[in-house]
Protein backbone atom coordinates (compact mmCIF):
# COMPACT_ATOMS: atom_id res chain seq x y z
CA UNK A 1 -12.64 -13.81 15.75
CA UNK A 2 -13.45 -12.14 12.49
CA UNK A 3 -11.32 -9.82 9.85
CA UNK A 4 -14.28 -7.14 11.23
CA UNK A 5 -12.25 -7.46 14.81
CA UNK A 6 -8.82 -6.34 13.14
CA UNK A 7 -8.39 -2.83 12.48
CA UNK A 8 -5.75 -2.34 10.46
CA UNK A 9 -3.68 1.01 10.49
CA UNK A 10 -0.32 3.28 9.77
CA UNK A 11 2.02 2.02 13.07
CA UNK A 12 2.87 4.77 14.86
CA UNK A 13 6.09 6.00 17.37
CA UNK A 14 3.56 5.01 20.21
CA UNK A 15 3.26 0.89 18.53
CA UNK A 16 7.00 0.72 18.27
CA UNK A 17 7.31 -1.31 21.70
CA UNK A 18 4.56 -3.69 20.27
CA UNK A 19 5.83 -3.98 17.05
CA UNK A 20 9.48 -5.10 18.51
CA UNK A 21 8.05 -7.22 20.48
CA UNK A 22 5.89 -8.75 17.62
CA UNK A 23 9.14 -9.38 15.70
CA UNK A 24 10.95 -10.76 18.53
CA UNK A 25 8.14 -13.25 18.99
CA UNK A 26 8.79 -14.05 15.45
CA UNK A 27 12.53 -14.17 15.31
CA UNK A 28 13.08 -15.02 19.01
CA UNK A 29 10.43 -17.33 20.22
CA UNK A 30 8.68 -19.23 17.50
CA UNK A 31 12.08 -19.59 15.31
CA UNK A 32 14.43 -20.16 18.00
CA UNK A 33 16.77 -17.25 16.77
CA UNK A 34 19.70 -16.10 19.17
CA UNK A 35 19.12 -12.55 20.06
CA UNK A 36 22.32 -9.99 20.04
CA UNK A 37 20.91 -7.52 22.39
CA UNK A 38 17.91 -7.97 25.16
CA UNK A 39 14.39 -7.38 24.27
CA UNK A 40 14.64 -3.85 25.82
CA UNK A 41 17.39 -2.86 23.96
CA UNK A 42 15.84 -4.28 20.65
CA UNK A 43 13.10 -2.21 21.39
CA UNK A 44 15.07 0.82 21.17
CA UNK A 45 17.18 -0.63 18.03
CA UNK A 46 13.40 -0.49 16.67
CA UNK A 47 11.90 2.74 17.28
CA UNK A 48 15.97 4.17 16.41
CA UNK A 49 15.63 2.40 13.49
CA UNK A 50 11.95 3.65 12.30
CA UNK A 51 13.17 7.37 13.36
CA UNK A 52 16.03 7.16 10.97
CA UNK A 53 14.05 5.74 8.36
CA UNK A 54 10.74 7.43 8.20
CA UNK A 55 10.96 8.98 4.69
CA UNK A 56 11.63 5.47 3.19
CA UNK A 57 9.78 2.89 5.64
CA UNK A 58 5.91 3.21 5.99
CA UNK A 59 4.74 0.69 9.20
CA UNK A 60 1.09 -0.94 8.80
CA UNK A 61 -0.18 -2.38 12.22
CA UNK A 62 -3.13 -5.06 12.60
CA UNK A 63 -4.62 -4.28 16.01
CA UNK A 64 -7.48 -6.53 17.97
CA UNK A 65 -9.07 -5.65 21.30
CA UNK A 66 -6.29 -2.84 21.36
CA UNK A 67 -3.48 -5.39 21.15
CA UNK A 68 -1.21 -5.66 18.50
CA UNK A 69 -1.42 -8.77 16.14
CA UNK A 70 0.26 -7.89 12.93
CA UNK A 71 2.77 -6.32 11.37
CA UNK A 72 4.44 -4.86 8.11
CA UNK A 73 6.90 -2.46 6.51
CA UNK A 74 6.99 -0.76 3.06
CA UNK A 75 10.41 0.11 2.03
CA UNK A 76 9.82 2.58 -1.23
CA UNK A 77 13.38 2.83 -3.04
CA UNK A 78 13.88 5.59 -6.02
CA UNK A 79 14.96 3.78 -8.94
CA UNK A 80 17.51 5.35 -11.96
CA UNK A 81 15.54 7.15 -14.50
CA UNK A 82 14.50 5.56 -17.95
CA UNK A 83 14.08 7.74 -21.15
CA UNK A 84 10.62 6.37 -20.39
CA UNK A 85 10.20 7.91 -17.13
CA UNK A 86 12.62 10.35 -15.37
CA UNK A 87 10.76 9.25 -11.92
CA UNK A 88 10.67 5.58 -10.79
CA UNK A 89 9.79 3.72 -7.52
CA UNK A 90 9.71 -0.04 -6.65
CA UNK A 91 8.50 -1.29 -2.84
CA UNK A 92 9.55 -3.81 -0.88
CA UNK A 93 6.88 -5.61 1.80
CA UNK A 94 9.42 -6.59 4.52
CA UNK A 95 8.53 -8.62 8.16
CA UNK A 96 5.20 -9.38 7.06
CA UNK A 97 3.93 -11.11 10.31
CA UNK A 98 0.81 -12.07 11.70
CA UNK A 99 0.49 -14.09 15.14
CA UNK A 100 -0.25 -17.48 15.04
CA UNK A 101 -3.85 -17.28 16.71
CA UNK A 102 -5.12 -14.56 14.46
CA UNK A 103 -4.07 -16.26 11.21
CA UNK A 104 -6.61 -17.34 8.88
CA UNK A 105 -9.03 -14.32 9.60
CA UNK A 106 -7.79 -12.26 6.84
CA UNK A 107 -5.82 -10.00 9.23
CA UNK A 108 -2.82 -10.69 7.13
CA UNK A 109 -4.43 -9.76 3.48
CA UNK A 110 -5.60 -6.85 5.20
CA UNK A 111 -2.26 -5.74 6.11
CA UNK A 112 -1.64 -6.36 2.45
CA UNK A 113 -3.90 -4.22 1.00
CA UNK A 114 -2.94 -1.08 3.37
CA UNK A 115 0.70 -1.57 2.09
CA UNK A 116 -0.21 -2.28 -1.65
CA UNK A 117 -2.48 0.89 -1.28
CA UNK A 118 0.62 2.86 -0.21
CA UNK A 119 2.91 1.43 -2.44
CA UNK A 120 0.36 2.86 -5.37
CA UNK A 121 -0.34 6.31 -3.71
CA UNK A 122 3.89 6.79 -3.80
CA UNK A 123 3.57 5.49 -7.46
CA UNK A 124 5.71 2.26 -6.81
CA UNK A 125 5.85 0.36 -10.31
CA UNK A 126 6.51 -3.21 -8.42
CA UNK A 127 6.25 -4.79 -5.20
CA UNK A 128 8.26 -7.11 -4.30
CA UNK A 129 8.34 -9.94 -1.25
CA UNK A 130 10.17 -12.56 0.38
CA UNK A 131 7.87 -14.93 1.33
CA UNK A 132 7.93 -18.34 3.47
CA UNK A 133 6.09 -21.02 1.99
CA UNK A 134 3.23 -20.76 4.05
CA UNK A 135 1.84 -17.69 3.14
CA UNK A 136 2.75 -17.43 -0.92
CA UNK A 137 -1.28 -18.13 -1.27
CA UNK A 138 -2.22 -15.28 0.31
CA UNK A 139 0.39 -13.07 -2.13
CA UNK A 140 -1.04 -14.95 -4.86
CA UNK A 141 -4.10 -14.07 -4.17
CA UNK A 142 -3.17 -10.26 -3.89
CA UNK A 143 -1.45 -10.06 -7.57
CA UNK A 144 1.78 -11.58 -7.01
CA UNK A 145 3.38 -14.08 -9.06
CA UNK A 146 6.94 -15.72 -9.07
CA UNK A 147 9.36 -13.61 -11.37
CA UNK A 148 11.68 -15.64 -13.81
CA UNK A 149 14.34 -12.26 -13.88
CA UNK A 150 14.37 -11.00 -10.28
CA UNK A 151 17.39 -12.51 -9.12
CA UNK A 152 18.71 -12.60 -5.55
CA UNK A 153 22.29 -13.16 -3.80
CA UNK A 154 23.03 -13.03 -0.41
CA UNK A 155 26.26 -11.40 0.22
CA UNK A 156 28.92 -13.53 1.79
């Protein structure tokens, strides 16, 4: 398999199934996590979920043979104004997943670039990501870089 056999795309209403499913291979089955709700009714969490949030969440699917094998969400947030600029975005790249047997093809960078494309088009200033270890190469290699001032606390 090649990064030519991945087409990646906007997800659609029509991908939602897929995509839960992708992310309750990841959660679920590779990680071990205990689900609150069956798989069919986490699919429905998901496509209530994108419904509610389609003016803030843009979905990026990575699609072989017609199958789904890779996923990601932009999240574009307004920020306050500045007496620099009145109109401010920042992104966030959240469940950034590929599945384990089409890793390493560049399925994953491609996904990337469709979201980092978007982010710019909705004139996002940063991008940020939480990444797992494995993968911080890949966001290296797409601009990113470790930032000494973004803090983060999770909330008790």
């Amino acid at each position: 398999m090649a990064a030519s056999d991945v087409i990646v795309r906007a997800a659609t209403a029509g991908d939602l199934p897929s995509v839960a499913g992708l992310r309750w291979r990841w959660s679920v089955e590779e990680n071990g996590a205990t689900p609150s709700m069956t798989r069919d009714a986490y699919a429905a969490a998901v496509a209530a979920w994108s419904a509610a949030h389609d003016d803030t969440h843009v979905g990026f699917v990575a699609e072989r043979d017609g199958v789904l094998v890779g996923m990601t969400w932009l999240a574009i947030s307004a920020r306050f104004p500045t007496p620099q600029s009145a109109d401010r975005r920042t992104a966030d790249l959240q469940s950034v997943y590929v599945v384990p047997e089409a890793r390493g093809i560049g399925a994953g960078s491609a996904l990337l670039r469709a979201a980092l494309g978007e982010a710019e088009r909705r004139g996002a200033g940063r991008v940020v990501v939480h990444s797992s270890d494995s993968a911080i190469p890949v966001y290296e290699h797409l601009g990113f870089a470790p930032s000494p001032r973004l803090m983060d606390r999770e909330t008790p």
